[in-house]
Protein backbone atom coordinates (compact mmCIF):
# COMPACT_ATOMS: atom_id res chain seq x y z
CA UNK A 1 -0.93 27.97 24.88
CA UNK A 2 -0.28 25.17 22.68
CA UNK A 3 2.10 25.00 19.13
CA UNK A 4 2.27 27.88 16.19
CA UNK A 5 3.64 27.31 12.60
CA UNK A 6 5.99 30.01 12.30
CA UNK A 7 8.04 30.97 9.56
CA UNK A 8 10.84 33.43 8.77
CA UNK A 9 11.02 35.64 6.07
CA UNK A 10 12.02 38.85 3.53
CA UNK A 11 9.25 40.44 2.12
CA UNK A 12 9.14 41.40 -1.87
CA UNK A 13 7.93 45.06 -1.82
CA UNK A 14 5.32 46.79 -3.92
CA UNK A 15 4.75 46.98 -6.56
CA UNK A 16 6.78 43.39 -6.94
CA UNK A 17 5.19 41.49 -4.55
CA UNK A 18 1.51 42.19 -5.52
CA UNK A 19 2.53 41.49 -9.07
CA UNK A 20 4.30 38.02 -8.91
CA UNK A 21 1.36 37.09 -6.46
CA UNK A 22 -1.19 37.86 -8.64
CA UNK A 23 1.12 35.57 -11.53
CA UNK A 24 1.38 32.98 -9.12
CA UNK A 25 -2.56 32.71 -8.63
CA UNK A 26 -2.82 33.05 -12.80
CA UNK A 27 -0.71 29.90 -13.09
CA UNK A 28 -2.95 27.95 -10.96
CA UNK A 29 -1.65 28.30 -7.21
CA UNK A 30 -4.11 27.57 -4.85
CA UNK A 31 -2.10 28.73 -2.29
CA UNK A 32 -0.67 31.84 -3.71
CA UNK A 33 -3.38 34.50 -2.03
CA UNK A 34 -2.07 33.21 1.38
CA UNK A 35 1.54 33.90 0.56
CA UNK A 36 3.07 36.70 0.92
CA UNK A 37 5.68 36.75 -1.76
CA UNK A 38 8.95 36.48 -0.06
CA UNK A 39 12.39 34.77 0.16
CA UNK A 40 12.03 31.85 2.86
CA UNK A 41 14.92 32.50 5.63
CA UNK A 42 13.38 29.92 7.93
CA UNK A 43 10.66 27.32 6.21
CA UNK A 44 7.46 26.46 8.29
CA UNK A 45 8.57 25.67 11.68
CA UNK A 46 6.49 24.11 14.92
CA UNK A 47 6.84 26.07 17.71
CA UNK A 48 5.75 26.75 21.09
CA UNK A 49 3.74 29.70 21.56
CA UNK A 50 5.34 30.06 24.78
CA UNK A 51 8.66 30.75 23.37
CA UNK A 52 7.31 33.42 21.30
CA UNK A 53 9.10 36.06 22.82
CA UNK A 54 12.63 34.40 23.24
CA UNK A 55 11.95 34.47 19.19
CA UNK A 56 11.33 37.82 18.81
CA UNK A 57 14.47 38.80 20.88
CA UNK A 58 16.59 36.59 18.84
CA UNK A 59 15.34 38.36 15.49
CA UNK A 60 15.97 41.44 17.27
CA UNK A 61 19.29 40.73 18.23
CA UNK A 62 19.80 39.37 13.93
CA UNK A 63 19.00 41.93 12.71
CA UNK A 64 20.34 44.98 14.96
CA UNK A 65 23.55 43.17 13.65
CA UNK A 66 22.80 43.62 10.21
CA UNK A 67 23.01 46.53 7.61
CA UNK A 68 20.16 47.04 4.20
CA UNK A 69 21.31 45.11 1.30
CA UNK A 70 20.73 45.16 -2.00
CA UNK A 71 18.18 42.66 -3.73
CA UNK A 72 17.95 42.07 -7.14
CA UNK A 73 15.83 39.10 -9.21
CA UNK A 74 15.98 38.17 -12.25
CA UNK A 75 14.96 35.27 -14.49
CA UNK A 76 13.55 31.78 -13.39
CA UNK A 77 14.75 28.48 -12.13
CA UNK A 78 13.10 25.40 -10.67
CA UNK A 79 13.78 22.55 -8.38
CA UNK A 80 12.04 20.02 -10.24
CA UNK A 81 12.25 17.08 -10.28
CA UNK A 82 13.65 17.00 -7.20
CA UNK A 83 10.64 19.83 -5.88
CA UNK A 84 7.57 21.08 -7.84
CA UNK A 85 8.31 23.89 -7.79
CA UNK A 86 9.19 27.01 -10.11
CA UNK A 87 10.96 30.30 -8.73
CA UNK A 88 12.26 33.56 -9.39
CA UNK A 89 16.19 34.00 -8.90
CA UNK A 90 17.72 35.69 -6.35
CA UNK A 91 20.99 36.64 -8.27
CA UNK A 92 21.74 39.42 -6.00
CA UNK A 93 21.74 39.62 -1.98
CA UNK A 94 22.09 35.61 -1.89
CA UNK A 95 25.26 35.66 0.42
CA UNK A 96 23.32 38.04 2.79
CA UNK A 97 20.46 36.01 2.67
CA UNK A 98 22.00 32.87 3.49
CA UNK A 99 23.98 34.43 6.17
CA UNK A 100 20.76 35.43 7.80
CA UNK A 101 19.03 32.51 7.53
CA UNK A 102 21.99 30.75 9.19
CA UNK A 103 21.87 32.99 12.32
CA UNK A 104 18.12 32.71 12.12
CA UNK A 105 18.40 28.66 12.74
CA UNK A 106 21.63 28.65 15.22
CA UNK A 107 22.21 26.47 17.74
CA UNK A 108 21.89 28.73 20.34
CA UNK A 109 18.93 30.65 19.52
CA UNK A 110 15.03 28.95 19.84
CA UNK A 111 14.37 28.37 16.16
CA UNK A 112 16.86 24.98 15.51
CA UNK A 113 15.82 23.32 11.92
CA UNK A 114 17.71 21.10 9.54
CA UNK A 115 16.80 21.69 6.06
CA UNK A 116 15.58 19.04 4.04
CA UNK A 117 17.81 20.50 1.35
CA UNK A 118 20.73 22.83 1.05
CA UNK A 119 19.34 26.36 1.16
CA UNK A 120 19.30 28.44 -2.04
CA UNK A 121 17.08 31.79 -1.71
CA UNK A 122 14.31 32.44 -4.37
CA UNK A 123 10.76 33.15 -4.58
CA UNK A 124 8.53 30.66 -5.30
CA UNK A 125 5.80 31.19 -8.53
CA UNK A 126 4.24 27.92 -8.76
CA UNK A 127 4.26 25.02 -6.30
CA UNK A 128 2.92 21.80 -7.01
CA UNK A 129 0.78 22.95 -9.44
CA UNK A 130 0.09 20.42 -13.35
CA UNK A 131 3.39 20.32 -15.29
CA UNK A 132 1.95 22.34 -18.41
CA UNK A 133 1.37 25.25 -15.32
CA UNK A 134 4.67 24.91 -14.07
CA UNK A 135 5.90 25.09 -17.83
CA UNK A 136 4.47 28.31 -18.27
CA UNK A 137 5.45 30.01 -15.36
CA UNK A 138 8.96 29.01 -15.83
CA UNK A 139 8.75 30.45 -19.86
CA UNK A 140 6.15 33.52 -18.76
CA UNK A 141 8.25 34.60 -15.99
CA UNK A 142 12.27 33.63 -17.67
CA UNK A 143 12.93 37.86 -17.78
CA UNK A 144 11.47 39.37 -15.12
CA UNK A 145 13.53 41.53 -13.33
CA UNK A 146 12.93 43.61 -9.86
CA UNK A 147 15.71 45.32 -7.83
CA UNK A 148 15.53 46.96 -4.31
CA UNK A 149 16.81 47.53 -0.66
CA UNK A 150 16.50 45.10 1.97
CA UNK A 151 15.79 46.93 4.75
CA UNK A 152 14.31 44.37 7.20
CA UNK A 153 12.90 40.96 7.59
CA UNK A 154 10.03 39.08 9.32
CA UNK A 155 8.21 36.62 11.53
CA UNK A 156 4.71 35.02 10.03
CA UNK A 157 2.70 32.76 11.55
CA UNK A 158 0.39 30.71 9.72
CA UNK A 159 -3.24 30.72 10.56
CA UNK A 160 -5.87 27.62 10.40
CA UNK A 161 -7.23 28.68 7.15
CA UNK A 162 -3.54 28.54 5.93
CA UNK A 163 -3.04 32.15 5.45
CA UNK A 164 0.46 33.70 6.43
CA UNK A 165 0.19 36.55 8.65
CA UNK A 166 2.88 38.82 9.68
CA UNK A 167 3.62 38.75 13.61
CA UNK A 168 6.38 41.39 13.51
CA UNK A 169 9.06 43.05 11.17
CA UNK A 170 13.20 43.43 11.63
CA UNK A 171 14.76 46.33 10.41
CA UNK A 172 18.49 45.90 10.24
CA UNK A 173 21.09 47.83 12.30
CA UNK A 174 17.76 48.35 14.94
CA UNK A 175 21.35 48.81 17.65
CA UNK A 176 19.27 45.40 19.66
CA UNK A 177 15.98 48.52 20.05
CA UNK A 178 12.47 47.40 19.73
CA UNK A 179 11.69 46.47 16.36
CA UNK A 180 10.29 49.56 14.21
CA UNK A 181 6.18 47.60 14.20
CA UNK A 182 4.96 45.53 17.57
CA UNK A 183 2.30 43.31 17.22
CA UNK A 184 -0.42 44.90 19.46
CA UNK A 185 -2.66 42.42 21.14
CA UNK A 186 -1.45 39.20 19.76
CA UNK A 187 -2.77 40.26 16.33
CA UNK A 188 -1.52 40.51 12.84
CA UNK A 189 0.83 43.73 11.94
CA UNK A 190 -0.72 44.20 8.57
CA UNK A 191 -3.02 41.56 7.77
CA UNK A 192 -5.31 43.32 4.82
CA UNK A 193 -1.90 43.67 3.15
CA UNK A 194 -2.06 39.49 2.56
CA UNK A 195 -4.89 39.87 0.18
CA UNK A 196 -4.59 42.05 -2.79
């Protein structure tokens, strides 16, 4: 079956998502049409296709443990120079982010990843984009503001053309059920939803 690039992730709803997607591709992002706006809980990741399943029950399992949580961003930061890249702040729902994305990588479960550096939830705007670009969307961006639930998170795989596509989504306090949307026939949940 050979090796999938996974990652894990909350999605930014609409109207949110659409917009700082559509900002993202304004400042220059190449990439930003085959990103679903989200906060990263597990970055790219080589897998086994194999242990695709064994996943899915340990997101299951995550998530049936957790409860909704409120989300709020607000403002911009960057990781630069360190990183090239310029993000939105998470400055509410952090802790229950970081939680997650801890349980998400466990020792015990099949997704085991060091981080290359210490996690901090946000949503990226511009990555590796000219300086002047990552300039502006640091200034453009500096007081937006978006607030909602988190209800669930999910599993993307990325595709050759680069493109993430969601696999399957999490809702929280599931009780360990089937998760609310199963893939059906190996394909993508909601695909079209990638390209606005």
């Amino acid at each position: 079956m050979g090796t999938v690039t996974l990652g894990v992730s909350i999605a930014v709803p609409e109207p949110y998502g659409s917009l700082l997607q559509e900002r993202r591709a304004s400042f220059g992002d190449p990439a930003a049409h085959g990103i679903p706006t989200h906060v990263t809980l597990l970055p790219p990741t080589e897998a086994e296709a194999a242990d695709l399943p064994a996943i899915e029950t340990h997101l299951t399992q995550i998530a049936a443990a957790g409860l909704p949580f409120p989300m709020r961003l607000s403002g911009t930061g960057t990781f630069r120079p360190l990183s090239p890249v310029v993000f939105v702040q998470v400055v509410e729902g952090a802790s229950a982010c970081a939680w997650l994305q801890k349980r998400v990588r466990d020792a015990s479960g099949p997704l085991v990843r060091e981080l290359q550096f210490p996690y901090h939830p946000h949503v990226t705007v511009a990555h590796g984009i000219a300086e002047e670009a990552m300039d502006r969307a640091y200034e453009e961006l500096s007081v937006y503001e978006a607030a909602w639930t988190c209800g669930s998170f999910a599993l993307y795989e990325q595709g050759a053309d680069s493109v993430w596509r969601k696999i399957n989504e999490f809702p929280f306090g599931a009780g360990g059920g089937a998760p609310a949307v199963p893939a059906q026939g190996g394909s993508s949940v909601d695909q079209p939803s990638l390209h606005t």
